[in-house]
C-alpha atoms as a PDB file:
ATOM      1  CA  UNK A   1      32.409  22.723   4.053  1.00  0.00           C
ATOM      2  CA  UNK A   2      32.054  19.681   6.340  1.00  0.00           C
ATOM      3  CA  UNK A   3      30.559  16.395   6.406  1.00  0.00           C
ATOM      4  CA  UNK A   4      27.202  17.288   7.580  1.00  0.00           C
ATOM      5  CA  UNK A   5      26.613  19.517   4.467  1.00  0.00           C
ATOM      6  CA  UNK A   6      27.865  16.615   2.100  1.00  0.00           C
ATOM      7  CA  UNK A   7      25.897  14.396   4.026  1.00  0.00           C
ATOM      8  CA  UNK A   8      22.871  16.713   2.917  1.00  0.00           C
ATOM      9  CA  UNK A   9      24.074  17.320  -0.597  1.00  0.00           C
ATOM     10  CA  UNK A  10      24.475  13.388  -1.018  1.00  0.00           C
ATOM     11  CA  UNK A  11      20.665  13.001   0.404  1.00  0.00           C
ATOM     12  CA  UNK A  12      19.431  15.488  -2.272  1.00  0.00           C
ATOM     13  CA  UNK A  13      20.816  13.425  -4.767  1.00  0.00           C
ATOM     14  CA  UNK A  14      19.751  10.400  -3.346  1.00  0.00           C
ATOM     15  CA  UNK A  15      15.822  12.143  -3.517  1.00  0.00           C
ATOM     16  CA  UNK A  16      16.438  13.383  -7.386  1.00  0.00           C
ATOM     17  CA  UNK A  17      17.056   9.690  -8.361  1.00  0.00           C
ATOM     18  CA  UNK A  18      13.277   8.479  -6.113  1.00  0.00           C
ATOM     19  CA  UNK A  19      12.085  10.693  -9.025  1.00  0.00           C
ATOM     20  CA  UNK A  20      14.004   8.963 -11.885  1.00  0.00           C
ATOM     21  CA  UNK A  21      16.881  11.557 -12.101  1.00  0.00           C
ATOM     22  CA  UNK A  22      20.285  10.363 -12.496  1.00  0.00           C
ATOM     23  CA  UNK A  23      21.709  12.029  -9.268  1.00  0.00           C
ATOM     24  CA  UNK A  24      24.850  12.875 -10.647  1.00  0.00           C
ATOM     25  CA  UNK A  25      27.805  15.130  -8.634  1.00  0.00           C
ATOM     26  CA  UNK A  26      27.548  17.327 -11.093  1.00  0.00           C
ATOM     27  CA  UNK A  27      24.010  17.923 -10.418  1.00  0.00           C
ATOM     28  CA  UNK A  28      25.700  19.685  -7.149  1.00  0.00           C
ATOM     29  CA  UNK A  29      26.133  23.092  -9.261  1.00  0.00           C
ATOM     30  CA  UNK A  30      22.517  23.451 -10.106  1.00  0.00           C
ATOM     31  CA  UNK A  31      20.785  21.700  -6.752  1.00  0.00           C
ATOM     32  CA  UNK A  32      22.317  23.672  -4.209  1.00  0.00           C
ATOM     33  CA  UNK A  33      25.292  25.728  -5.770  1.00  0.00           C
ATOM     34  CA  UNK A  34      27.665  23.106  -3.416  1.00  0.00           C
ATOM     35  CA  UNK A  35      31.281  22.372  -4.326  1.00  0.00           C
ATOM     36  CA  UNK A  36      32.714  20.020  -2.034  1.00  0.00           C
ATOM     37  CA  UNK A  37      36.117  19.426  -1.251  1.00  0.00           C
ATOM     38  CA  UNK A  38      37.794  16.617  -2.740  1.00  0.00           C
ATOM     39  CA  UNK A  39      37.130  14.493   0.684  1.00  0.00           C
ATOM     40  CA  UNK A  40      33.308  15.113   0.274  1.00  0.00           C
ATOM     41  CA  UNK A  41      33.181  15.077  -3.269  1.00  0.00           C
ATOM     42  CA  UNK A  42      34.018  11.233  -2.930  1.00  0.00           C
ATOM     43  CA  UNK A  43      32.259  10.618  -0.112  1.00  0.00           C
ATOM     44  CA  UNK A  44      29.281  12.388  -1.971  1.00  0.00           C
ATOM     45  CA  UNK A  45      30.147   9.940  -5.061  1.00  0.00           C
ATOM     46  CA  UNK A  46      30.338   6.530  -3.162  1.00  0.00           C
ATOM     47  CA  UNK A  47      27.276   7.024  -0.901  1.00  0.00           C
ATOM     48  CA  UNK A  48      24.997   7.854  -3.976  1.00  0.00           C
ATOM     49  CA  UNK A  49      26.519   5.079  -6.654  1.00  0.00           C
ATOM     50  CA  UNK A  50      26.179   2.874  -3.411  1.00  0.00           C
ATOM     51  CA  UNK A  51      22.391   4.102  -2.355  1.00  0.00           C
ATOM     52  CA  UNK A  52      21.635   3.529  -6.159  1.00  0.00           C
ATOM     53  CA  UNK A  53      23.397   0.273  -6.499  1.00  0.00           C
ATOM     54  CA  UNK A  54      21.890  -1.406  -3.013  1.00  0.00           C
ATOM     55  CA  UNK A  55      18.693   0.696  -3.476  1.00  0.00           C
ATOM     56  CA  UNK A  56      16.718  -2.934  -3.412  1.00  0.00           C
ATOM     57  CA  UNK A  57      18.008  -4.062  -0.353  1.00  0.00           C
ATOM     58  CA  UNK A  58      17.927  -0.873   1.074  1.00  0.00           C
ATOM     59  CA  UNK A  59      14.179  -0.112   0.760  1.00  0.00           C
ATOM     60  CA  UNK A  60      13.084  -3.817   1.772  1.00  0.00           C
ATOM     61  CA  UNK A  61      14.919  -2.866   5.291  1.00  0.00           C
ATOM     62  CA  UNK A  62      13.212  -0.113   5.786  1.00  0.00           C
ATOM     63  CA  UNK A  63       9.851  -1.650   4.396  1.00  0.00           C
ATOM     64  CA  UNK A  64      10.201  -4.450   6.974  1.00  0.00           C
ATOM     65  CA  UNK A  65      10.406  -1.906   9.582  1.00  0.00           C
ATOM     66  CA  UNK A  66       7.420   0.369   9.104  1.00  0.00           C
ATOM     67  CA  UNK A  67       4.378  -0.289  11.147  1.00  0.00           C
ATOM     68  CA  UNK A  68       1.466   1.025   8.949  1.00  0.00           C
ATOM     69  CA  UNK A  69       3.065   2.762   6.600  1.00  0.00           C
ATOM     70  CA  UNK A  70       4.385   1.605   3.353  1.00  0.00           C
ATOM     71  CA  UNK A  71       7.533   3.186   1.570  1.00  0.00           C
ATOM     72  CA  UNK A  72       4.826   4.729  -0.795  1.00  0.00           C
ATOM     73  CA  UNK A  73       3.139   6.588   2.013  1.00  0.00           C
ATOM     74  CA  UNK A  74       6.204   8.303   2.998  1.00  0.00           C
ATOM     75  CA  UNK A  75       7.845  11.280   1.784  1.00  0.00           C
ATOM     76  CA  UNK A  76      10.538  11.239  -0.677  1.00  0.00           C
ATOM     77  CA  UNK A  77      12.691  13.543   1.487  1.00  0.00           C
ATOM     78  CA  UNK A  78      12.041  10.947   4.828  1.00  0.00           C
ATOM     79  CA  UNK A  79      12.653   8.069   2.097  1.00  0.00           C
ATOM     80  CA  UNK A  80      16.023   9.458   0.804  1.00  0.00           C
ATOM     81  CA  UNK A  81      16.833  10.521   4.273  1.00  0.00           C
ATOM     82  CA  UNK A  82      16.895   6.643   5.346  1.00  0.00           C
ATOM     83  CA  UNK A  83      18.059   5.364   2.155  1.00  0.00           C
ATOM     84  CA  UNK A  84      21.272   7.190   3.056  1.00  0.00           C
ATOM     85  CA  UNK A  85      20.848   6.534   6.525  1.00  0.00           C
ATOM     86  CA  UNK A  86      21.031   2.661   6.355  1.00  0.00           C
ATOM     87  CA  UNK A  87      23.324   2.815   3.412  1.00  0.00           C
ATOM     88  CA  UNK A  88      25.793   4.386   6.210  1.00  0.00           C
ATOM     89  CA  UNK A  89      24.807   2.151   8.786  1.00  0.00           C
ATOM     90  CA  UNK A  90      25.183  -1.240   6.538  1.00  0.00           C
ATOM     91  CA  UNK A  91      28.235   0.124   4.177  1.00  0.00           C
ATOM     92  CA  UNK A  92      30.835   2.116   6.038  1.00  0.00           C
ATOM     93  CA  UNK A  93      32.135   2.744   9.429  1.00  0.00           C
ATOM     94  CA  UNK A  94      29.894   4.538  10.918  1.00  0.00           C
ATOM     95  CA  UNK A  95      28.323   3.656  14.424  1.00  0.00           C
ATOM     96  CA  UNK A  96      24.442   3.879  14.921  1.00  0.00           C
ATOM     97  CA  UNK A  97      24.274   6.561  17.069  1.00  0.00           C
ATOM     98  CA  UNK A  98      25.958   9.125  14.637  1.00  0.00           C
ATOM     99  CA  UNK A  99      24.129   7.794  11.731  1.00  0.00           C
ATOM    100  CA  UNK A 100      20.791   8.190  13.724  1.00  0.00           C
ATOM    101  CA  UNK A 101      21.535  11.376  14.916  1.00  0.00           C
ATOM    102  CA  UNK A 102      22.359  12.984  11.132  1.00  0.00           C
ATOM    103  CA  UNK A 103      19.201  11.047   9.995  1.00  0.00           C
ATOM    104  CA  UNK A 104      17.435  13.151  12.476  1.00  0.00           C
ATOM    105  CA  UNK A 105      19.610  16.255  12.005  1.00  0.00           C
ATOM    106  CA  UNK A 106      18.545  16.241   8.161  1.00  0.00           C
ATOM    107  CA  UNK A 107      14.611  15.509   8.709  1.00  0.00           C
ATOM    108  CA  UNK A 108      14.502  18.110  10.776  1.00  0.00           C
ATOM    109  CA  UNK A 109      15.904  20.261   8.268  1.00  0.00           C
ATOM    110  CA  UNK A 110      14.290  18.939   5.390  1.00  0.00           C
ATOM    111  CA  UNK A 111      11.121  17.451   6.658  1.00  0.00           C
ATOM    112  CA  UNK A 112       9.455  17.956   9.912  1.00  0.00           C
ATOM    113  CA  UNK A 113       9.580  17.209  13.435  1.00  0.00           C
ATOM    114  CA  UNK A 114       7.867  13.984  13.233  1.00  0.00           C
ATOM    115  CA  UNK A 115       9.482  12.884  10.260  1.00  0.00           C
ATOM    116  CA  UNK A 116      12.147  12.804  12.633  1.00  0.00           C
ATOM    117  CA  UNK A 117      10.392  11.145  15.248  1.00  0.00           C
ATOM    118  CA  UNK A 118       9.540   8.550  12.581  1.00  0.00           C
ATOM    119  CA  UNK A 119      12.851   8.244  11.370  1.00  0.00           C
ATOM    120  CA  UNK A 120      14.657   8.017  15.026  1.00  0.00           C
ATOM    121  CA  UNK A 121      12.046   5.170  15.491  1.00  0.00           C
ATOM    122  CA  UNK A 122      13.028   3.008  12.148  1.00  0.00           C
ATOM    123  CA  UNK A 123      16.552   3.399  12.581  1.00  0.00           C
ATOM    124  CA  UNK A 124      16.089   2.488  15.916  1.00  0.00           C
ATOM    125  CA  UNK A 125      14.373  -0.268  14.925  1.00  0.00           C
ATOM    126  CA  UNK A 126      16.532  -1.522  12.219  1.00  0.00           C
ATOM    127  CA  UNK A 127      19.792  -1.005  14.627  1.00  0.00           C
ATOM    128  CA  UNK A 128      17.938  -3.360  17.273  1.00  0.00           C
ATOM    129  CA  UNK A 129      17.283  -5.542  14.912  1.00  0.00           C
ATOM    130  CA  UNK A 130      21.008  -6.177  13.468  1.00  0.00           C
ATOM    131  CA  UNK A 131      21.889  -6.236  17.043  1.00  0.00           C
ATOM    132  CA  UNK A 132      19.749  -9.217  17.942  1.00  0.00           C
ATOM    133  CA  UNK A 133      21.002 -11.151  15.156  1.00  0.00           C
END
């Protein structure tokens, strides 16, 4: 079990709590019959307490970034996928490039091909913008 499948677990969890659930680890069991290693299980842990906790800040970033669309338009599985996505990018070590690129990985998986067109182009635009400031 690597990253990239604790990365998705983590984003399921993150989409249970855009409809009010409490997006719990434990929820793991039921959602996708995942048990992470001890490594993932915290990394699981920290990225949804931290999506949940910085949720506000999170979604006016990616609201400022969307041209015609509102975060209500979107799908909850694009919205959880940048939730986490930006969460990683503002909140721990990783570089833009690699959180784009499992941003992308994910839609694809989850969502469609242009969800992850439309996500590559937020991202994008959110890392440009940090970069100009």
């Amino acid at each position: 079990m690597g990253k990239s499948k604790a990365r998705a677990a983590a984003m399921q969890l993150i989409f249970e709590q855009l409809f009010g659930g409490d997006g719990q680890p434990d929820t793991l069991v039921d959602l996708i019959e995942y048990q992470p290693e001890e490594q993932y299980r915290r990394y699981i842990d920290d990225v949804v307490k931290g999506t949940a906790a910085h949720a506000a800040e999170l979604d006016a970033e990616i609201a400022s970034c969307l041209r015609g669309w509102t975060l209500e338009r979107i799908s909850k599985v694009d919205h959880a996928i940048l939730r986490l996505a930006v969460y990683e990018y503002r909140y721990t070590h990783l570089q833009a490039p690699v959180v784009i690129s499992e941003a992308v990985i994910l839609a694809e998986t989850y969502s469609t091909q242009e969800s992850a067109r439309f996500i590559n182009g937020v991202l994008g635009t959110i890392t440009r913008k940090k970069a100009d400031k």
